[in-house]
PDB file of N, CA and C in Angstrom:
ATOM      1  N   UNK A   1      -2.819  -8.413 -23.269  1.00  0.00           N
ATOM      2  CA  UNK A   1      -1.453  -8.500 -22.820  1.00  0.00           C
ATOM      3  C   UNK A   1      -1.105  -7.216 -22.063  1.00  0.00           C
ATOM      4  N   UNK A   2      -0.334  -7.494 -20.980  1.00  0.00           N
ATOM      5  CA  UNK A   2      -0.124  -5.863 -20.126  1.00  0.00           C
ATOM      6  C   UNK A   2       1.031  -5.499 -20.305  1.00  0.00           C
ATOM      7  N   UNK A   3       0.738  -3.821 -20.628  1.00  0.00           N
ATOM      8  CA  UNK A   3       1.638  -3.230 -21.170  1.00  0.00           C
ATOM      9  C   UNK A   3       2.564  -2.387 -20.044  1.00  0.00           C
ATOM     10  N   UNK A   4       3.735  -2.449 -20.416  1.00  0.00           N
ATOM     11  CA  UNK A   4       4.720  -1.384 -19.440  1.00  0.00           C
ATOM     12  C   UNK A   4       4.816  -0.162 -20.031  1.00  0.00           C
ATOM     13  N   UNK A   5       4.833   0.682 -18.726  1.00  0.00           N
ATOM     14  CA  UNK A   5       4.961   2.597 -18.859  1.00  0.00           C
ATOM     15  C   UNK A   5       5.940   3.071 -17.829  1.00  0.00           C
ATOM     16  N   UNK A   6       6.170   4.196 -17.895  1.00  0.00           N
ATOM     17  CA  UNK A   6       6.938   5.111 -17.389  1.00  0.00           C
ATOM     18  C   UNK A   6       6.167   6.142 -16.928  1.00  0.00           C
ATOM     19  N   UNK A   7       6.442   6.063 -15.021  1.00  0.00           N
ATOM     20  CA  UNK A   7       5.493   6.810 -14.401  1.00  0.00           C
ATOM     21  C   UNK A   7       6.165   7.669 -13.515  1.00  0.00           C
ATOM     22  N   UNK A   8       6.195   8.923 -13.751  1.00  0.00           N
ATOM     23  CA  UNK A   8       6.714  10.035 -12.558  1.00  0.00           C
ATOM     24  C   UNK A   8       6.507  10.212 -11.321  1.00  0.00           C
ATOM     25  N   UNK A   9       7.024   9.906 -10.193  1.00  0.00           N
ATOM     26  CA  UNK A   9       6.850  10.323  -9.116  1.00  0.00           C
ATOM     27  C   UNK A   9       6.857  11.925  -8.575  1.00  0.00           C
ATOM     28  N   UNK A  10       5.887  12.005  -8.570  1.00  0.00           N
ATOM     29  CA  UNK A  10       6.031  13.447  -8.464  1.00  0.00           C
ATOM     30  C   UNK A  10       6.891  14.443  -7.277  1.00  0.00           C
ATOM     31  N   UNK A  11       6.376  13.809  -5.893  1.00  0.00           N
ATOM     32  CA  UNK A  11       7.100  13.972  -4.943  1.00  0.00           C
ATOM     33  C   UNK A  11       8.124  13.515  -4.713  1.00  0.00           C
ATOM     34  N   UNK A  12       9.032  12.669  -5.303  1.00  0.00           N
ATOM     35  CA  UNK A  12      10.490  12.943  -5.785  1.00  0.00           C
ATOM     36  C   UNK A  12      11.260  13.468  -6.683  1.00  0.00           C
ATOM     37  N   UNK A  13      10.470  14.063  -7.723  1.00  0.00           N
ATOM     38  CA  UNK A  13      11.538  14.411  -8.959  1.00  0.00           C
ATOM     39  C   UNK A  13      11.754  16.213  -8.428  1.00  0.00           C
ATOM     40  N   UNK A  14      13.086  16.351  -8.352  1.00  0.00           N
ATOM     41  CA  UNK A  14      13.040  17.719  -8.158  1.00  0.00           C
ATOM     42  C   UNK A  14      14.046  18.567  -8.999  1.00  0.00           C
ATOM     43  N   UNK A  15      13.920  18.556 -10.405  1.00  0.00           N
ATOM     44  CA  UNK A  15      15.052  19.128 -11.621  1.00  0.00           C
ATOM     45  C   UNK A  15      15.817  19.773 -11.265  1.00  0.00           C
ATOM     46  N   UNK A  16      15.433  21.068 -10.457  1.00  0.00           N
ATOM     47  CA  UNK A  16      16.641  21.881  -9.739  1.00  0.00           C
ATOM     48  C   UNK A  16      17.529  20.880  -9.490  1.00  0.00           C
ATOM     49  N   UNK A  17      17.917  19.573  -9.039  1.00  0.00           N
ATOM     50  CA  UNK A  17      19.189  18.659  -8.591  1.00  0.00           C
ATOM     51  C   UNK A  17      19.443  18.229  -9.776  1.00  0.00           C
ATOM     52  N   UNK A  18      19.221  18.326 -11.216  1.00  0.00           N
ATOM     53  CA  UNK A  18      19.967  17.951 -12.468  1.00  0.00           C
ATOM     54  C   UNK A  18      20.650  19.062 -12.431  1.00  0.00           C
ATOM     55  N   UNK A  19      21.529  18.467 -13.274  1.00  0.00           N
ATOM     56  CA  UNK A  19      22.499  19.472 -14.073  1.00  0.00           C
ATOM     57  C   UNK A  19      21.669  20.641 -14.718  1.00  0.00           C
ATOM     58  N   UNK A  20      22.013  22.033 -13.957  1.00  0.00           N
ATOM     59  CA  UNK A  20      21.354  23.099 -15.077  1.00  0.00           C
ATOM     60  C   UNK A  20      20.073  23.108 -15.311  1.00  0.00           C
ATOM     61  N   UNK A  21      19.115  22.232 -14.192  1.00  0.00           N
ATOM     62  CA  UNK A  21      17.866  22.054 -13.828  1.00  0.00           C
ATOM     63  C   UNK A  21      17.259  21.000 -15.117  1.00  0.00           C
ATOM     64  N   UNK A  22      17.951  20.703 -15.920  1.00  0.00           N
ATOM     65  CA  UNK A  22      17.821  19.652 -16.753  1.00  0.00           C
ATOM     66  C   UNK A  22      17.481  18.116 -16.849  1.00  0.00           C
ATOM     67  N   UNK A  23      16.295  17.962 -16.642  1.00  0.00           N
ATOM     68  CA  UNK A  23      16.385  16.575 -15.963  1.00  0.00           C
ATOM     69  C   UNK A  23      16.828  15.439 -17.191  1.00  0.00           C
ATOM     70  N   UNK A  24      17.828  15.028 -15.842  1.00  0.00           N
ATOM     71  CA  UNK A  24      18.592  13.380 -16.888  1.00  0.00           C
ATOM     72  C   UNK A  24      17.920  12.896 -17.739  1.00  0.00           C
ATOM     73  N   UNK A  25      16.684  12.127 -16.672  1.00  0.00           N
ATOM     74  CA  UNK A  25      15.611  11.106 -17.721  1.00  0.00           C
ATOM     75  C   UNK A  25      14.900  11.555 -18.681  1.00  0.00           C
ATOM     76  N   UNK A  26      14.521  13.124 -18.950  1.00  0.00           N
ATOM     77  CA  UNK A  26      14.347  13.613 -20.426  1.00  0.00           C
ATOM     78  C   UNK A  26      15.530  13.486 -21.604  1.00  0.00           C
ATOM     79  N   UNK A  27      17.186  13.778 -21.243  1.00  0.00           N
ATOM     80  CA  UNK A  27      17.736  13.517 -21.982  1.00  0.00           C
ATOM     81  C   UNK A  27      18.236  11.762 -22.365  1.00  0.00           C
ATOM     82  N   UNK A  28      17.845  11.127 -21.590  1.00  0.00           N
ATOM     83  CA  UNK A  28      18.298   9.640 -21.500  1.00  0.00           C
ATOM     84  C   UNK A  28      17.070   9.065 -22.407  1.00  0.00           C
ATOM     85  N   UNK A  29      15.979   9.453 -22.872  1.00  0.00           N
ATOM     86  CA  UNK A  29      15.008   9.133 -23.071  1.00  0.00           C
ATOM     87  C   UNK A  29      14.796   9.049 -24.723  1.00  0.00           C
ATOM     88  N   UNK A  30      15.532   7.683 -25.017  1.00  0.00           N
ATOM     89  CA  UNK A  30      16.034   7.418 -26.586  1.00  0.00           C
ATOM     90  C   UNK A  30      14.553   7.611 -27.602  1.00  0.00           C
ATOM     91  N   UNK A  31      13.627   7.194 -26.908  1.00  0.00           N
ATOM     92  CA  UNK A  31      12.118   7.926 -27.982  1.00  0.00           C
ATOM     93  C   UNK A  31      11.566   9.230 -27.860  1.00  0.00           C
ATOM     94  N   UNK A  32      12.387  10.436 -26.793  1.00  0.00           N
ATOM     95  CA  UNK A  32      11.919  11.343 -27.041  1.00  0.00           C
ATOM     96  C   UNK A  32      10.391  11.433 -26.446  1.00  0.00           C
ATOM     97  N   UNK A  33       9.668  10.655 -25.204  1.00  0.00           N
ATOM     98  CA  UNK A  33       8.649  11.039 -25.248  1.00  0.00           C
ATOM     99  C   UNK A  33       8.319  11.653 -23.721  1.00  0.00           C
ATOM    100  N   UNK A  34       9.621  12.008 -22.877  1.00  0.00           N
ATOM    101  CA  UNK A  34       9.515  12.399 -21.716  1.00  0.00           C
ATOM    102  C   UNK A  34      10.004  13.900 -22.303  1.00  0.00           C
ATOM    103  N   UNK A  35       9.354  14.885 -22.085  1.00  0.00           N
ATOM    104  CA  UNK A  35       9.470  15.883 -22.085  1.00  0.00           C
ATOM    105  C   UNK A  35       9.969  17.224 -20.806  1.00  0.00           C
ATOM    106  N   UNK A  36      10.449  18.052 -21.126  1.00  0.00           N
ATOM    107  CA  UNK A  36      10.582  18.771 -19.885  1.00  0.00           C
ATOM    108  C   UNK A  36      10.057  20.187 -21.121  1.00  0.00           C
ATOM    109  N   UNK A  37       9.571  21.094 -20.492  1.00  0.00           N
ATOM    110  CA  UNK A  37       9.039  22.292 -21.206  1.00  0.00           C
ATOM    111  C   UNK A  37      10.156  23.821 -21.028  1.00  0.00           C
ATOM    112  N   UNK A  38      11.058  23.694 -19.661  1.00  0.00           N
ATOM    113  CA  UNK A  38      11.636  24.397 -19.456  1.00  0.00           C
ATOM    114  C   UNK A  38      12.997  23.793 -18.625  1.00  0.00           C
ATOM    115  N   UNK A  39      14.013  24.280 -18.472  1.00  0.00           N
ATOM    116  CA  UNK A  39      14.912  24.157 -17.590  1.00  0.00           C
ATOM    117  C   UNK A  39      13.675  23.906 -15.779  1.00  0.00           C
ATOM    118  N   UNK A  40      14.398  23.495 -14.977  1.00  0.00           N
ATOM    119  CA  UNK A  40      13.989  23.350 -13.614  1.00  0.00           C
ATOM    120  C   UNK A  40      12.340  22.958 -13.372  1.00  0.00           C
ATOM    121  N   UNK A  41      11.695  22.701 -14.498  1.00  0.00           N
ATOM    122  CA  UNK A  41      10.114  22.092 -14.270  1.00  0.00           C
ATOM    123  C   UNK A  41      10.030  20.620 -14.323  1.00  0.00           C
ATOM    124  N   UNK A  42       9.413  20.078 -14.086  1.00  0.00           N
ATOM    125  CA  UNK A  42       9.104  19.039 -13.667  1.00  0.00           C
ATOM    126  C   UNK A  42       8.807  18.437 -15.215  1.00  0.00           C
ATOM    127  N   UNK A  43       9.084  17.323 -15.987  1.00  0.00           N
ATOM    128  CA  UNK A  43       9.151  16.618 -16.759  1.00  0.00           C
ATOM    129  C   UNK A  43       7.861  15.790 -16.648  1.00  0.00           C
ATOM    130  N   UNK A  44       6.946  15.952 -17.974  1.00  0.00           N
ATOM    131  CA  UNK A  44       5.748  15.312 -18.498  1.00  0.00           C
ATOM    132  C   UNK A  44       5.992  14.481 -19.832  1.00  0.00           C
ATOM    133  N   UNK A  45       5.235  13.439 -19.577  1.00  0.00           N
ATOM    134  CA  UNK A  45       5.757  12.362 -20.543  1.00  0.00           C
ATOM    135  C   UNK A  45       3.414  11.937 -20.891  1.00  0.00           C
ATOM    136  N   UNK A  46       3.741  11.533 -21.807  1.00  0.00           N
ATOM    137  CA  UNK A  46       2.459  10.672 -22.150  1.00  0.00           C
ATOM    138  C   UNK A  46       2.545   9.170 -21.830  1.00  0.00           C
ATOM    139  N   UNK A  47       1.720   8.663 -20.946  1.00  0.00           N
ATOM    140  CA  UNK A  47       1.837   7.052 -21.072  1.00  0.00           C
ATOM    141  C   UNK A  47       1.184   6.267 -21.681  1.00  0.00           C
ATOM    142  N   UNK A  48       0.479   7.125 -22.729  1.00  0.00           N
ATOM    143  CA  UNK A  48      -0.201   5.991 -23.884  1.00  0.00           C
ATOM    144  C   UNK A  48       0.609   5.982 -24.992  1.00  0.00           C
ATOM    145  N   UNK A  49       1.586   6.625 -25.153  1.00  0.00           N
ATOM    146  CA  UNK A  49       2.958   6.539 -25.973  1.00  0.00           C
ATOM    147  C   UNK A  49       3.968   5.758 -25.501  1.00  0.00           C
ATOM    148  N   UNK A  50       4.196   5.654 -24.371  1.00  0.00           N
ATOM    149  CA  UNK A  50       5.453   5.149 -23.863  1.00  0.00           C
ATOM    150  C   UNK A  50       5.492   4.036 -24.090  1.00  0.00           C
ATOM    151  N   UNK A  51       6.802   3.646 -24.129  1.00  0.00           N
ATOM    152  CA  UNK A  51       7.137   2.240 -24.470  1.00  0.00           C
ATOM    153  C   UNK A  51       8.015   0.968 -23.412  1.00  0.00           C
ATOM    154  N   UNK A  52       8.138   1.901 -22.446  1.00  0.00           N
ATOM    155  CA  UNK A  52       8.333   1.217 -21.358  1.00  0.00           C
ATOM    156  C   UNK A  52       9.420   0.685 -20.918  1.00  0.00           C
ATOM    157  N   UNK A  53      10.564   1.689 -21.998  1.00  0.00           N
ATOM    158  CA  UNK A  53      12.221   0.741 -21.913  1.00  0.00           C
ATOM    159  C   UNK A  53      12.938   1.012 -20.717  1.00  0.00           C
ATOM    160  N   UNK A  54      12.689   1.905 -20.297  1.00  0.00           N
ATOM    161  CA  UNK A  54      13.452   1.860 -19.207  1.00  0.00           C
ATOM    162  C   UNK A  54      14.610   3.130 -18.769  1.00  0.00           C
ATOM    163  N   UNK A  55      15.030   3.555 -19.909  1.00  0.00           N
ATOM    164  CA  UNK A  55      15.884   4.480 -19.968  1.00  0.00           C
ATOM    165  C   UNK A  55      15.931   5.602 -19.149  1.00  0.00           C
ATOM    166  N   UNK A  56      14.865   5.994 -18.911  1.00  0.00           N
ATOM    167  CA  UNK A  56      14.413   6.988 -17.892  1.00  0.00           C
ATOM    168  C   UNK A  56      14.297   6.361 -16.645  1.00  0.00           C
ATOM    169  N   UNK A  57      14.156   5.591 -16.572  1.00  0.00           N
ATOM    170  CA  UNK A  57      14.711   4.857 -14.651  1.00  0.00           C
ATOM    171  C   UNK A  57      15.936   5.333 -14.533  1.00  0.00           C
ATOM    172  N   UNK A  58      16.629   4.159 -15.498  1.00  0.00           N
ATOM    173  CA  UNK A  58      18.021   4.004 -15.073  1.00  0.00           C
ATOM    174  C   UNK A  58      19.149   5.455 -15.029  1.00  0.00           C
ATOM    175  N   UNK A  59      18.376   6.411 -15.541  1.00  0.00           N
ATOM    176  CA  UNK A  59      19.118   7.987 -15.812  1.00  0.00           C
ATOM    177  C   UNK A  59      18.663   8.948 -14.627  1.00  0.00           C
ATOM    178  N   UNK A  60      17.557   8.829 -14.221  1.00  0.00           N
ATOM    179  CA  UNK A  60      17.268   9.302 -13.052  1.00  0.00           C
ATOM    180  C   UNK A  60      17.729   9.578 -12.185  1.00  0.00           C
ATOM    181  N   UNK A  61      18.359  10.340 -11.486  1.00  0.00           N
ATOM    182  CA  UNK A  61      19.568   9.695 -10.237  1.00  0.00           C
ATOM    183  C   UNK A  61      18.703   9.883  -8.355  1.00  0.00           C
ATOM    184  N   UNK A  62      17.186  10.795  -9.048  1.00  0.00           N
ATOM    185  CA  UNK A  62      16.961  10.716  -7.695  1.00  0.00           C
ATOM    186  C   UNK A  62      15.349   9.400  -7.460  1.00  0.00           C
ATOM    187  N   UNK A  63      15.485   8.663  -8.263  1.00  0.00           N
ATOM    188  CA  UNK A  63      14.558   7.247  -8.323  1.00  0.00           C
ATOM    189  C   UNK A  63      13.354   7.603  -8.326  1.00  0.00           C
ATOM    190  N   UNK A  64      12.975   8.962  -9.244  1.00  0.00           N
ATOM    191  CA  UNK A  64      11.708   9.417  -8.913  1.00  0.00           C
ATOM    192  C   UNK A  64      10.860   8.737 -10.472  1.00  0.00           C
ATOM    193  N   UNK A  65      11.485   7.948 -11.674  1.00  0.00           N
ATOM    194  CA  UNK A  65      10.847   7.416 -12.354  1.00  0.00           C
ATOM    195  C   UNK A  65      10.684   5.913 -11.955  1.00  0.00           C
ATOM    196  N   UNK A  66       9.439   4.729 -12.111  1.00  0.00           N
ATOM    197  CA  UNK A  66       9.259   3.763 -12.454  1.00  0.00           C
ATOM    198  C   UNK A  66       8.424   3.146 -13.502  1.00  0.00           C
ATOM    199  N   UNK A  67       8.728   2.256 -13.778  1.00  0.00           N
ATOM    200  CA  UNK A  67       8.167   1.443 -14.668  1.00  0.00           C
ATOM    201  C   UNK A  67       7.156   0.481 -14.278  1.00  0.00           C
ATOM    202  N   UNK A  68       5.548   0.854 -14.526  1.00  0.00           N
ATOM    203  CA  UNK A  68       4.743  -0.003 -14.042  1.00  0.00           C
ATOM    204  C   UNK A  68       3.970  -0.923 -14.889  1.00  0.00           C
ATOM    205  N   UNK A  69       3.447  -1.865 -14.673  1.00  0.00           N
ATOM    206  CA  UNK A  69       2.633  -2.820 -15.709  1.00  0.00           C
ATOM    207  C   UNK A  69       1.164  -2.341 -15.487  1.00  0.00           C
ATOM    208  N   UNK A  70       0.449  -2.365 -16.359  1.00  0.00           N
ATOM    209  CA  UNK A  70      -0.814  -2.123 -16.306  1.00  0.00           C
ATOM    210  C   UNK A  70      -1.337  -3.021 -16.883  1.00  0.00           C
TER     211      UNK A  70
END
């Protein structure tokens, strides 16, 4: 059965444009598995954890997360 993940675009996500370099889709991210390590870095998530809800799309504001099927 194919599973959905949450995949970073890299060449769009640019934290400096969150709030306080904070990126949204780490805080929107109700399981906690998108991570950011610092203010203004780029947000790492695991996709053999992820669960594929979505939350981190829809919080995103510059469309640099999707959700792909594998």
């Amino acid at each position: 059965m194919p599973s959905k993940m949450a995949l970073v675009d890299y060449k769009k996500c640019h934290p400096e444009k969150c709030d306080s370099g904070v990126c949204d889709a780490v805080l929107a991210c109700s399981h906690k598995l998108l991570k950011q390590e610092a203010p203004y870095e780029i947000p790492m998530m695991d996709p053999s954890v992820c669960q594929g809800c979505g939350d981190c799309v829809r919080a995103c504001p510059l469309k640099a997360i999707k959700i792909v099927t594998m």
